[in-house]
Protein backbone atom coordinates (compact mmCIF):
# COMPACT_ATOMS: atom_id res chain seq x y z
CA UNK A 1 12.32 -9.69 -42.33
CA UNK A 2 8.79 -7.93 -41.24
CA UNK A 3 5.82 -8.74 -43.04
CA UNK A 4 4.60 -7.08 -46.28
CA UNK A 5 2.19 -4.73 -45.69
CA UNK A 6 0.41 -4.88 -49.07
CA UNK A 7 1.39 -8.45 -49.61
CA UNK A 8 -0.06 -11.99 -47.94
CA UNK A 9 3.03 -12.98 -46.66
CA UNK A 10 3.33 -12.73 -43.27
CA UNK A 11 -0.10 -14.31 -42.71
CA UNK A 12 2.24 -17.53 -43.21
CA UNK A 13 3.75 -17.08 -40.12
CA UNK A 14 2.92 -19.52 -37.35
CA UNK A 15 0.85 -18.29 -34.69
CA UNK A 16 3.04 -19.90 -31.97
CA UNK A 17 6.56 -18.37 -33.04
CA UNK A 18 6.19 -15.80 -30.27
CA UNK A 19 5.66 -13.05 -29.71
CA UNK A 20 7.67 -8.99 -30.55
CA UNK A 21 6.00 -6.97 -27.69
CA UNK A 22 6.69 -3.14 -27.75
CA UNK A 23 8.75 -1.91 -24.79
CA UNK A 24 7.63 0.28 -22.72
CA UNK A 25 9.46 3.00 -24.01
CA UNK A 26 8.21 2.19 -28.26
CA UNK A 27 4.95 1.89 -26.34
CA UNK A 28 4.88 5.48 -24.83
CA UNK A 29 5.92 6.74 -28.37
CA UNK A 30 2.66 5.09 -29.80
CA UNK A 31 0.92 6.36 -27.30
CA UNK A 32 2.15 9.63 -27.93
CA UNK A 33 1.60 9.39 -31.62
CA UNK A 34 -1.89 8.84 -31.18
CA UNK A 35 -2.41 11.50 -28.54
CA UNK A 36 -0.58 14.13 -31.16
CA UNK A 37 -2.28 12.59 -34.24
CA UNK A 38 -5.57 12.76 -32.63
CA UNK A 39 -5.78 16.07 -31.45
CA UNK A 40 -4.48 17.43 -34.73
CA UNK A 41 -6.77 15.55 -36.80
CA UNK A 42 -10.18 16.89 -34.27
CA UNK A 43 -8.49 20.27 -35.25
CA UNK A 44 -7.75 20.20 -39.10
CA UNK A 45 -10.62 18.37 -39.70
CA UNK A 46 -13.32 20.25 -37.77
CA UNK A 47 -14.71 21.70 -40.63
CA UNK A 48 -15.16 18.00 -41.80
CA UNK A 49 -16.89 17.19 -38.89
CA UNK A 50 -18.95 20.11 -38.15
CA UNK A 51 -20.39 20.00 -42.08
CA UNK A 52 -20.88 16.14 -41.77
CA UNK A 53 -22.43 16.54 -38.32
CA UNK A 54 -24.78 19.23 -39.47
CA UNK A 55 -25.77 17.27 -42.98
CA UNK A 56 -26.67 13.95 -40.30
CA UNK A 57 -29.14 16.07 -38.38
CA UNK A 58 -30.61 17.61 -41.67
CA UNK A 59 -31.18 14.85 -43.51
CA UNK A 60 -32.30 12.14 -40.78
CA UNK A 61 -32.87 14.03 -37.64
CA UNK A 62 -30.83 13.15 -34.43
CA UNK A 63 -28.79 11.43 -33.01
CA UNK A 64 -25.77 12.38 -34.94
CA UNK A 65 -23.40 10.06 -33.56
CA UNK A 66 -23.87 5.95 -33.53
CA UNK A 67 -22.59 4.35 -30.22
CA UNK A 68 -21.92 1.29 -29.39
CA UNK A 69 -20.11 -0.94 -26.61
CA UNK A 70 -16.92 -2.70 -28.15
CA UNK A 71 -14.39 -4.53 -25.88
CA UNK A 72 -11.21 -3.25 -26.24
CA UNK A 73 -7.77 -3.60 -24.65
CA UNK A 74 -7.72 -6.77 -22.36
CA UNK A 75 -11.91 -6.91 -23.17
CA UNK A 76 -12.30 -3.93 -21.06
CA UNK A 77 -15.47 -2.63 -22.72
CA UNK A 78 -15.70 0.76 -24.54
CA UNK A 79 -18.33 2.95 -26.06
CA UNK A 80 -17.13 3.65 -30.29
CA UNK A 81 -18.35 6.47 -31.68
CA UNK A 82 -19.26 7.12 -35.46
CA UNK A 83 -21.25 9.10 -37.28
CA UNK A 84 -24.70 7.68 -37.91
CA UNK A 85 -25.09 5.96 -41.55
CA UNK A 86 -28.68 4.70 -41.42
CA UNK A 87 -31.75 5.81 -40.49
CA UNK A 88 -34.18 5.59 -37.55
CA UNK A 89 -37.44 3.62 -37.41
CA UNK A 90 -40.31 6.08 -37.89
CA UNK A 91 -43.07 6.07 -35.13
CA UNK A 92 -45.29 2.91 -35.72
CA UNK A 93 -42.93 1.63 -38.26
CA UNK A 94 -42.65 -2.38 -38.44
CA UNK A 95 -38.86 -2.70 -38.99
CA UNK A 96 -38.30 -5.03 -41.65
CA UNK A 97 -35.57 -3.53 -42.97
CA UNK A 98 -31.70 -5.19 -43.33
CA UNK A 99 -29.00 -2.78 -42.34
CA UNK A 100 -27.94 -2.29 -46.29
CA UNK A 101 -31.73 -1.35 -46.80
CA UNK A 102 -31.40 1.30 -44.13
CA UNK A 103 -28.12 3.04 -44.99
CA UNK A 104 -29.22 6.53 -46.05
CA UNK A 105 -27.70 8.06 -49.33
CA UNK A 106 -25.70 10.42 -47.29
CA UNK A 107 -24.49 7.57 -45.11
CA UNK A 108 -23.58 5.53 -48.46
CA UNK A 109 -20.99 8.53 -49.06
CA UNK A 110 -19.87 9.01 -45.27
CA UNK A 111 -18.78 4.97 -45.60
CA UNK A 112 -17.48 4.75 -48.93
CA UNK A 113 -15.10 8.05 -48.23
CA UNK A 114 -14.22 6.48 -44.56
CA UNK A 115 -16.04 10.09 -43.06
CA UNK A 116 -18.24 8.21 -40.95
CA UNK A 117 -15.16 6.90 -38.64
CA UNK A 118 -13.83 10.16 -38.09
CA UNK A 119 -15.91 10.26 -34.34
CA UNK A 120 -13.58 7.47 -33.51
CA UNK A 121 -10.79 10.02 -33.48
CA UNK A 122 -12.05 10.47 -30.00
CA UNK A 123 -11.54 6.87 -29.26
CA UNK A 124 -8.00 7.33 -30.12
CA UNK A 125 -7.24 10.63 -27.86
CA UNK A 126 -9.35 8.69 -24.83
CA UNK A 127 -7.29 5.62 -25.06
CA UNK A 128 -9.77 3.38 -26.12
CA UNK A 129 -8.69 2.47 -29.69
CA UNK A 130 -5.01 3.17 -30.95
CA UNK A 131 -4.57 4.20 -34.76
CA UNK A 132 -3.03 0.99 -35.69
CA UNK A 133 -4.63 -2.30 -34.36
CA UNK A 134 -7.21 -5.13 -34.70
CA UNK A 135 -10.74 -3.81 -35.53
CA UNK A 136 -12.76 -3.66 -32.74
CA UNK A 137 -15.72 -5.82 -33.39
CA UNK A 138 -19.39 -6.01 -31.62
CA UNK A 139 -19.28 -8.27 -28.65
CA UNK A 140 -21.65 -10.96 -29.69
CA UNK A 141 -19.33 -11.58 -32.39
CA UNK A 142 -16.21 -11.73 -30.25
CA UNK A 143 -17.89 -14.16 -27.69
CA UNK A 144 -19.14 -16.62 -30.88
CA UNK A 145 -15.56 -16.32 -32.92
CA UNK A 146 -13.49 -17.14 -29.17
CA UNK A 147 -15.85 -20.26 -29.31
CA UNK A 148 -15.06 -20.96 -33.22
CA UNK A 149 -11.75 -19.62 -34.03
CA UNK A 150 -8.80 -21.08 -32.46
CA UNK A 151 -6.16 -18.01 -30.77
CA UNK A 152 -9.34 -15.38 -31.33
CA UNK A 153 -8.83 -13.82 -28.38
CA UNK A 154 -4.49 -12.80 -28.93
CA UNK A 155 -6.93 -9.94 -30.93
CA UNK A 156 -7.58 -8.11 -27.79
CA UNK A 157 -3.79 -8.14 -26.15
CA UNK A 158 -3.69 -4.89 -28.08
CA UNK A 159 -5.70 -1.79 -28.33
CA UNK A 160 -7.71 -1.44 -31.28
CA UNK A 161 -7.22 0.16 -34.34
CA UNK A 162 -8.70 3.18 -36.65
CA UNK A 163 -6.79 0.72 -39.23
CA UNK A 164 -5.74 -2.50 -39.63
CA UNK A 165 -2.99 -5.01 -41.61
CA UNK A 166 -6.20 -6.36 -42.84
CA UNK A 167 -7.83 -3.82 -43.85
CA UNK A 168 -4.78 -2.39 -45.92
CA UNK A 169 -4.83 -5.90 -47.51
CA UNK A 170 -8.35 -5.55 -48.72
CA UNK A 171 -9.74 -7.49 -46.20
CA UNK A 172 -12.60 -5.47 -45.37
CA UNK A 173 -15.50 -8.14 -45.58
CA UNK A 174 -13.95 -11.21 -45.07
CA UNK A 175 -13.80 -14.30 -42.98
CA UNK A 176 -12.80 -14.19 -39.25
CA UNK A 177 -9.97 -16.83 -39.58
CA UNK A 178 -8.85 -14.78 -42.57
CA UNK A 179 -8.76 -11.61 -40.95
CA UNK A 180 -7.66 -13.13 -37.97
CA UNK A 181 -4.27 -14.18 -39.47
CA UNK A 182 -3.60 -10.43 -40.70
CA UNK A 183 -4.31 -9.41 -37.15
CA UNK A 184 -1.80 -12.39 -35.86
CA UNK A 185 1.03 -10.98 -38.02
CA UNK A 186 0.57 -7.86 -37.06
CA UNK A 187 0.88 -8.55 -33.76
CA UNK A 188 3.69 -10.91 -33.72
CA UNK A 189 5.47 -8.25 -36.13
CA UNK A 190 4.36 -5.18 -33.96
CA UNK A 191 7.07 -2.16 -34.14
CA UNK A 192 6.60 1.78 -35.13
CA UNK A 193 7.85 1.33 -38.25
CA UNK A 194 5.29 -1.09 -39.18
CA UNK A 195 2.34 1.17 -38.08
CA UNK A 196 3.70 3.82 -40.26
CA UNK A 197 3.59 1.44 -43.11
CA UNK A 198 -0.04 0.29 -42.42
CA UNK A 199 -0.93 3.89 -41.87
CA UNK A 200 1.05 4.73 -45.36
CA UNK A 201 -1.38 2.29 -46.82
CA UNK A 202 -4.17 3.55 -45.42
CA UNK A 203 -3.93 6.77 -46.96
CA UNK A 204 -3.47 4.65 -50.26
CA UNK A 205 -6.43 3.09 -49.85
CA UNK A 206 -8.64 5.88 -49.13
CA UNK A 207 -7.05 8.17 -51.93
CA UNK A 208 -7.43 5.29 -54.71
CA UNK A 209 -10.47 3.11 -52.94
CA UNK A 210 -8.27 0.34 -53.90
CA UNK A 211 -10.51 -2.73 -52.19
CA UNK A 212 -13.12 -0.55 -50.85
């Protein structure tokens, strides 16, 4: 029986009970999924992005995109895009500032309405990320959790994902072990079927901001 997706379940399952690979041919149909779903969502939501690309640039100057080196697949490194949230230091500025001080009010609404991962869209149609997979996360923190958190690095077997079992379980903010157990069962559990499911729930979440 596959794991729940809105449910705690399956983070019960022991990481050494092995491992349900895609085959090649379930992994060409992701592939293709994200390819298809990529492209169409750079086209329906182009108005999205040229609106949300033009308020960035009004509001806090340029650059409109945030980049950022991420390993991905097999810790092959890869530049994320995302629309910028915070703002720049000003010229002569001493920057005390935390990151939740700097997040502009625009960049509050981007987050809390998910609009500021739209860039990664482009991730997906590149190959970088997939639409279903661990969150990529910065590379200091991947070297320092391989170090700390035993079977940390079974994350990056897979590409990386727009969305996550974790994050469909609320687990937006959490600890790495914790998160690290929703990304386990994922992976043990991995099939098409389930990424429809965690991409169901995604759409939940956004729609109701249920654990956002």
């Amino acid at each position: 029986m596959g794991p729940q997706v809105a449910g705690t379940s399956a983070v019960s399952r022991p990481a050494g009970a092995g491992w349900t690979c895609l085959r090649r041919p379930q992994l060409a149909v992701k592939r293709a999924i994200d390819i298809v779903g990529a492209v169409g969502g750079l086209v329906l939501l182009s108005p999205v992005l040229a609106w949300t690309a033009v308020a960035v640039a009004a509001t806090d100057g340029l650059p409109i995109l945030f980049r950022q080196q991420r390993p991905g697949l097999r810790e092959r490194p890869f530049t994320i895009c995302k629309f910028r949230t915070m703002r720049q230091p000003r010229r002569g500025e001493v920057w005390y500032l935390t990151d939740e001080e700097r997040i502009t009010r625009l960049g509050r609404f981007l987050r809390s309405h998910s609009i500021d991962e739209l860039p990664e869209l482009w991730n997906v149609l590149r190959g970088d990320m997939s639409f279903v997979g661990p969150r990529p996360e910065r590379p200091e923190f991947v070297e320092r959790f391989e170090r700390e958190v035993r079977g940390y690095a079974s994350r990056l077997r897979v590409r990386p994902g727009l969305t996550g079992y974790a994050q469909v379980n609320g687990e937006y903010h959490t600890s790495a072990p914790t998160k690290l157990k929703y990304d386990l069962a994922y992976i043990h559990n991995r099939s098409l079927w389930l990424d429809f499911r965690i991409l169901s729930e995604t759409v939940k979440v956004m729609l109701t901001r249920r654990g956002v």
